[in-house]
C-alpha atoms as a PDB file:
ATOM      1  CA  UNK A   1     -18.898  11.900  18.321  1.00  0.00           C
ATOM      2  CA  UNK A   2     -19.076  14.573  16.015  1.00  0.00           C
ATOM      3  CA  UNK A   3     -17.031  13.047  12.748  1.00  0.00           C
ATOM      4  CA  UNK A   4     -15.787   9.632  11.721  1.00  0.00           C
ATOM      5  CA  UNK A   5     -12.564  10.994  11.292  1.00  0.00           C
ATOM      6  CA  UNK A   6     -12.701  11.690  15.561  1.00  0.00           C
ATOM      7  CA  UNK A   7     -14.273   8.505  16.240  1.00  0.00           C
ATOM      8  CA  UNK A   8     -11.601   6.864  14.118  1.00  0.00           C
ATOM      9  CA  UNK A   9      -8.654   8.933  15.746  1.00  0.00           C
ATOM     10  CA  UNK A  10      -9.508   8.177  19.360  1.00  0.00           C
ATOM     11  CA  UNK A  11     -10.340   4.480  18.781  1.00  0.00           C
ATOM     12  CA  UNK A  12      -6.771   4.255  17.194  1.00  0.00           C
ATOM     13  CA  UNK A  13      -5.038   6.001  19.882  1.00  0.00           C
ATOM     14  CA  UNK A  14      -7.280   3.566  22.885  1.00  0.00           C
ATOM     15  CA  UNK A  15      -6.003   0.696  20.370  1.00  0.00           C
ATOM     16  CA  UNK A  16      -1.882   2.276  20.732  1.00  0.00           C
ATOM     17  CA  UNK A  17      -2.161   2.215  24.334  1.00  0.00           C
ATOM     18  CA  UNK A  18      -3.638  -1.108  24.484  1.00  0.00           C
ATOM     19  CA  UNK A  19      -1.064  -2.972  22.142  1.00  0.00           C
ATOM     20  CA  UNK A  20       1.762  -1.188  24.273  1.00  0.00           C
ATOM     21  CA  UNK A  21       0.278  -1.963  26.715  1.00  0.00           C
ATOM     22  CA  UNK A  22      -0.040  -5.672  25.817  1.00  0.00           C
ATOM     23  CA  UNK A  23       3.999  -5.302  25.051  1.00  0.00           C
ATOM     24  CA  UNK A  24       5.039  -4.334  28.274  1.00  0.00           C
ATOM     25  CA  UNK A  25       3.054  -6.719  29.854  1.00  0.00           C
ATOM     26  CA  UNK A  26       4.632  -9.414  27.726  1.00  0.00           C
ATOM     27  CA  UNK A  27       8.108  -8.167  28.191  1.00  0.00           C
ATOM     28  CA  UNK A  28       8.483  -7.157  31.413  1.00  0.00           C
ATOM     29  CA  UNK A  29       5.969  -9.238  33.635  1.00  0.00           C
ATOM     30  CA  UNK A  30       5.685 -12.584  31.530  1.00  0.00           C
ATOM     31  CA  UNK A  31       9.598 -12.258  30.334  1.00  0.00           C
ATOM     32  CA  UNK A  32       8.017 -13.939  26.890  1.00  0.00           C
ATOM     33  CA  UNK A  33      10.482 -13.868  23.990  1.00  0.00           C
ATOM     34  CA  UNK A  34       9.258 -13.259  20.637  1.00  0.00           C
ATOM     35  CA  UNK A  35       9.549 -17.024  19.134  1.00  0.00           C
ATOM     36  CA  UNK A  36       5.876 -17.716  21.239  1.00  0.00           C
ATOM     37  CA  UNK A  37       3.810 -16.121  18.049  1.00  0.00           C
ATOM     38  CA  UNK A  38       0.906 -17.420  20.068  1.00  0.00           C
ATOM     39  CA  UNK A  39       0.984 -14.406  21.959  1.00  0.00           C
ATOM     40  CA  UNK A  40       1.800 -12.203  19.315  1.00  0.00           C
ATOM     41  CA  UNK A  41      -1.774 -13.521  17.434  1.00  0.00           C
ATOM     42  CA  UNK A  42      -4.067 -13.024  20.541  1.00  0.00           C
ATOM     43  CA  UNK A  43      -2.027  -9.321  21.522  1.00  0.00           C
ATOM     44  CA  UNK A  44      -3.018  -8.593  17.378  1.00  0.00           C
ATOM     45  CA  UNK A  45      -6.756 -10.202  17.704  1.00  0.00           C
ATOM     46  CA  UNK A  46      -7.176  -8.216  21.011  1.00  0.00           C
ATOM     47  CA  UNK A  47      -5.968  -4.743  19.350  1.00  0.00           C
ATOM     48  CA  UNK A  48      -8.034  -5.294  16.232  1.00  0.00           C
ATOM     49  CA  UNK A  49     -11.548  -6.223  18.377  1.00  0.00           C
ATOM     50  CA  UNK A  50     -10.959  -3.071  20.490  1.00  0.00           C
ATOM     51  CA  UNK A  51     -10.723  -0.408  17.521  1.00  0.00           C
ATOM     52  CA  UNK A  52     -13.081  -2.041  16.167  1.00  0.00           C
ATOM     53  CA  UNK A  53     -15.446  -1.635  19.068  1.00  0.00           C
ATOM     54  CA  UNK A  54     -14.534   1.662  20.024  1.00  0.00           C
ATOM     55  CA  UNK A  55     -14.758   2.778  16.288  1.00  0.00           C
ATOM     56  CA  UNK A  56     -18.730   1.321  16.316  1.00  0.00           C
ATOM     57  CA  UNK A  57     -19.588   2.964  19.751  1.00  0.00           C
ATOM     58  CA  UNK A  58     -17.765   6.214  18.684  1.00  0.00           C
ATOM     59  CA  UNK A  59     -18.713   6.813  15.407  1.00  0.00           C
ATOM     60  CA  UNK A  60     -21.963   8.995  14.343  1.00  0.00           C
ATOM     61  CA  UNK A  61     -25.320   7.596  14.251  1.00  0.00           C
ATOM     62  CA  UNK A  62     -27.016   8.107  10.942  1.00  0.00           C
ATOM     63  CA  UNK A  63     -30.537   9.622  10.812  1.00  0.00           C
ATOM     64  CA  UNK A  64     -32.576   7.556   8.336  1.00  0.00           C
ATOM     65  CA  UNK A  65     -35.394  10.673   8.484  1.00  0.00           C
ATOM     66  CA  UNK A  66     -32.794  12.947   7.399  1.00  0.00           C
ATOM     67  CA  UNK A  67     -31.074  11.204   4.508  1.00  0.00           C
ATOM     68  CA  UNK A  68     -34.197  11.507   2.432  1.00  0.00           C
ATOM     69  CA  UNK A  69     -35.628  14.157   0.682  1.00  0.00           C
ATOM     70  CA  UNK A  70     -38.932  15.410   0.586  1.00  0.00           C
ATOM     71  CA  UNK A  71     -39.772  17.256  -2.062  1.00  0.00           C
ATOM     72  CA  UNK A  72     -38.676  14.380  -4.387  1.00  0.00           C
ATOM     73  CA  UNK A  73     -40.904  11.815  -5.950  1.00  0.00           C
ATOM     74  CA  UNK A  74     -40.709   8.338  -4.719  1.00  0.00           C
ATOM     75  CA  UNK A  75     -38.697   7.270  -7.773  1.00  0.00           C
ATOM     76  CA  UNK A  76     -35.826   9.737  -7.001  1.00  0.00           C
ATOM     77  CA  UNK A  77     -35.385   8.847  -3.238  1.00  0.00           C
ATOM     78  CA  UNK A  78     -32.416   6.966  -1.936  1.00  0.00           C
END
């Protein structure tokens, strides 16, 4: 991925579809009302863990060799 900002936008819009997804689910094929907050906590814990891991597998790797410069002494690096 090229920016954070991408890697950030696509693992929110994987997370979207996977808390609607989670609604439908709830609504439709488990006809669960919304007094069960049981399932409201695991749909939220579920949405969080995959941005989360998209976000970390998405986002850009940073170059240690790249981050420092050369022509600096050792008491200006970092």
């Amino acid at each position: 991925m090229k920016t954070k900002f991408m890697a950030g936008l696509i693992a929110t819009l994987v997370a979207l579809i996977v808390v609607v997804g989670i609604a439908i689910f709830l609504a439709v094929v488990l006809e669960i009302d919304a007094s069960k907050n049981w399932f409201t906590y695991t749909a939220a814990a579920l949405t969080i863990g995959t941005w989360s891991g998209m976000y970390s597998w998405l986002k850009p790797k940073e170059d240690q060799s790249n981050s420092v410069d050369s022509n600096d002494p050792p008491a200006r690096q970092g």
